[in-house]
C-alpha atoms as a PDB file:
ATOM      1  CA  UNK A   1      94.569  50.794 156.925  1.00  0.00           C
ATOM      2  CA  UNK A   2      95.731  47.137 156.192  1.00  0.00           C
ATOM      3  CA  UNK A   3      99.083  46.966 155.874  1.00  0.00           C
ATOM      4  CA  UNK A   4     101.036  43.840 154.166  1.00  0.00           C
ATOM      5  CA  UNK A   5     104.919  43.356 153.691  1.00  0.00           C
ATOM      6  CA  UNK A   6     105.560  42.081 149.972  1.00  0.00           C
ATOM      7  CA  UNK A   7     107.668  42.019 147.484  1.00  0.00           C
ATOM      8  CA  UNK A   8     108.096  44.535 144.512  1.00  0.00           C
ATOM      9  CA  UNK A   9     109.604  43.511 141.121  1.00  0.00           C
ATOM     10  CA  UNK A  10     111.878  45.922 139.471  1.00  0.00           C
ATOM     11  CA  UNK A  11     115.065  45.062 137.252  1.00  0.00           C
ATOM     12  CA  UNK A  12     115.254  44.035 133.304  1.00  0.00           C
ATOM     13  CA  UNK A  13     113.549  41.613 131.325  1.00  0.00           C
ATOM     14  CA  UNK A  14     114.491  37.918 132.186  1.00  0.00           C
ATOM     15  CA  UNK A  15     116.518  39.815 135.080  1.00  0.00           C
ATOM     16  CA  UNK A  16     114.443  40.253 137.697  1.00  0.00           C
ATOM     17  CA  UNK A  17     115.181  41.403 141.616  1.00  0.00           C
ATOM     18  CA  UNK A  18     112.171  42.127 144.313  1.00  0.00           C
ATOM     19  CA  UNK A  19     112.623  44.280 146.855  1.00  0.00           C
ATOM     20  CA  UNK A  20     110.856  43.403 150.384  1.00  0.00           C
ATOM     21  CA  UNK A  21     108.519  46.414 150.726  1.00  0.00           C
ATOM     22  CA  UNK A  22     105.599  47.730 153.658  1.00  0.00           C
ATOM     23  CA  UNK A  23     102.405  49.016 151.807  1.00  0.00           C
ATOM     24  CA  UNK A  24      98.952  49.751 152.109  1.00  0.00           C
ATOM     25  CA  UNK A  25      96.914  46.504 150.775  1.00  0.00           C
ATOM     26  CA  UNK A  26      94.950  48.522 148.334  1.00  0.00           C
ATOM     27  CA  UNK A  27      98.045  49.488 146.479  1.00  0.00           C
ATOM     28  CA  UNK A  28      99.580  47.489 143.248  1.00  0.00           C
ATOM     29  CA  UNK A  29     102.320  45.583 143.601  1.00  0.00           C
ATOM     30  CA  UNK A  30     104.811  47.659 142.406  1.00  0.00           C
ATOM     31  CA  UNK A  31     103.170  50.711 143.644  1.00  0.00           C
ATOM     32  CA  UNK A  32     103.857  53.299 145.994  1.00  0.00           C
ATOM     33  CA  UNK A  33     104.699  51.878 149.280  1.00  0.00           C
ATOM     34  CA  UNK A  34     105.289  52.853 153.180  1.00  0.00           C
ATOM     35  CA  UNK A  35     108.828  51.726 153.525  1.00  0.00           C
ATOM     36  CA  UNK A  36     111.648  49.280 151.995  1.00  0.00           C
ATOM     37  CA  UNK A  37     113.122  47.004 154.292  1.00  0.00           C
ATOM     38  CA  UNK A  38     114.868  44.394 152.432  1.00  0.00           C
ATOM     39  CA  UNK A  39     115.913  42.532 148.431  1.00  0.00           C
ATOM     40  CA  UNK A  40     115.638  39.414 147.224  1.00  0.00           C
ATOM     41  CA  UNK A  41     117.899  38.749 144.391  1.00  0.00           C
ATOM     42  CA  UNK A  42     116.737  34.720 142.981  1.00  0.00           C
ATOM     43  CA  UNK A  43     119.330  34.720 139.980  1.00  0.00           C
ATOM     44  CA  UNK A  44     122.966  33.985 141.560  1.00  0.00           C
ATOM     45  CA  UNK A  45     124.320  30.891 142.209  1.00  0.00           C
ATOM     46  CA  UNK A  46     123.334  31.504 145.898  1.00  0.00           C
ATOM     47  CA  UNK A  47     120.254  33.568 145.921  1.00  0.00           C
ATOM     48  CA  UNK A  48     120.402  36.582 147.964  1.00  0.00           C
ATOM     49  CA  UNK A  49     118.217  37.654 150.679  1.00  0.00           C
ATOM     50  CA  UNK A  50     118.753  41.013 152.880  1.00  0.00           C
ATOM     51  CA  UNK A  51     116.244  41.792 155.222  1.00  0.00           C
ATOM     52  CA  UNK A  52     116.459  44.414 157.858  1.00  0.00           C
ATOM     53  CA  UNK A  53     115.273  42.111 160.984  1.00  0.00           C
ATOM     54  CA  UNK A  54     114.462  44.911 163.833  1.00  0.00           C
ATOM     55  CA  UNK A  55     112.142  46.962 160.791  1.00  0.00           C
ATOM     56  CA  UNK A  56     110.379  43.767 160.466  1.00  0.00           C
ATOM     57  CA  UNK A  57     110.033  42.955 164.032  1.00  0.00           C
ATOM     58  CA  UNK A  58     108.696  46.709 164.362  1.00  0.00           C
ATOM     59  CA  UNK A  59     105.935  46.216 161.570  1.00  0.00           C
ATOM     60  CA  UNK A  60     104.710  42.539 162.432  1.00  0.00           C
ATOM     61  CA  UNK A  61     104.792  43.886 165.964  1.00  0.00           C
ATOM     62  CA  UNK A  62     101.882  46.956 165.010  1.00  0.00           C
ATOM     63  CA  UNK A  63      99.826  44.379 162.703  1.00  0.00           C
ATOM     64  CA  UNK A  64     101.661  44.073 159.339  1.00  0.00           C
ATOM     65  CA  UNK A  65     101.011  40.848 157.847  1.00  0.00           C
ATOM     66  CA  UNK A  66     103.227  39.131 155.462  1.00  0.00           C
ATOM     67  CA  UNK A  67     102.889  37.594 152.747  1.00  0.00           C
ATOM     68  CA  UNK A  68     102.842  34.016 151.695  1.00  0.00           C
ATOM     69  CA  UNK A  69     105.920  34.408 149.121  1.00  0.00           C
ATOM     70  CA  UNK A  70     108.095  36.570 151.992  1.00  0.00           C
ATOM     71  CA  UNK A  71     107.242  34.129 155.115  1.00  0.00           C
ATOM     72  CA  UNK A  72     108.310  31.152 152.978  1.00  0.00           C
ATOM     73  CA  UNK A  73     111.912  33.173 151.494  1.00  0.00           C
ATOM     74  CA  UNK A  74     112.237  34.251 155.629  1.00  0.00           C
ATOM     75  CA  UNK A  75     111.844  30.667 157.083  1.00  0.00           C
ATOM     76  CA  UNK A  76     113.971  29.243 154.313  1.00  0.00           C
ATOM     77  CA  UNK A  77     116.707  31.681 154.752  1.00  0.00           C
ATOM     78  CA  UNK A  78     116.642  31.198 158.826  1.00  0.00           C
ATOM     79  CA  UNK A  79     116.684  27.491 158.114  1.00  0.00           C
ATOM     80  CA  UNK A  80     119.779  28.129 155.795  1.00  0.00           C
ATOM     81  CA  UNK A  81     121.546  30.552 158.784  1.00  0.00           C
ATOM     82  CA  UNK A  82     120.904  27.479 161.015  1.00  0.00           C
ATOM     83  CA  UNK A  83     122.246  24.377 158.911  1.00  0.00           C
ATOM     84  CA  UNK A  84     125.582  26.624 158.198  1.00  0.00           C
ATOM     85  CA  UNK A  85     126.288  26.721 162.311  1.00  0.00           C
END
């Protein structure tokens, strides 16, 4: 089984949040998935980004790839974390 950590819409219309989701490749994107381990929240003044780091250690560490859109929303939030110290 191929298993990719992604993003899953869900909120209203022209009010959108993701949440940062493990699944199964085959599955839609906002399908059933394996575990939640993070949101992304783009509409505030300063977007939000939670991500629970050891749960994404755990799954890139046993094969989990990520993808494109939540390695680039990672790196920029580390480089944020890093420019505020």
């Amino acid at each position: 089984m191929a298993v990719r950590i992604r993003m899953k819409r869900f909120g209203a219309k022209n009010r959108q949040q993701w949440r940062i989701v493990v699944s199964d490749a085959k599955m839609p994107r906002d399908g059933r998935f394996i575990e939640e381990i993070g949101y992304y929240d783009p509409l505030p003044r300063e977007e939000k980004l939670e991500v629970k780091k050891e749960r994404l250690d755990y799954w890139v560490k046993n094969g989990a790839q990520m993808s494109v859109a939540v390695r680039s929303l990672i790196k920029r939030s580390e480089k944020k974390k890093r420019a505020k110290t």
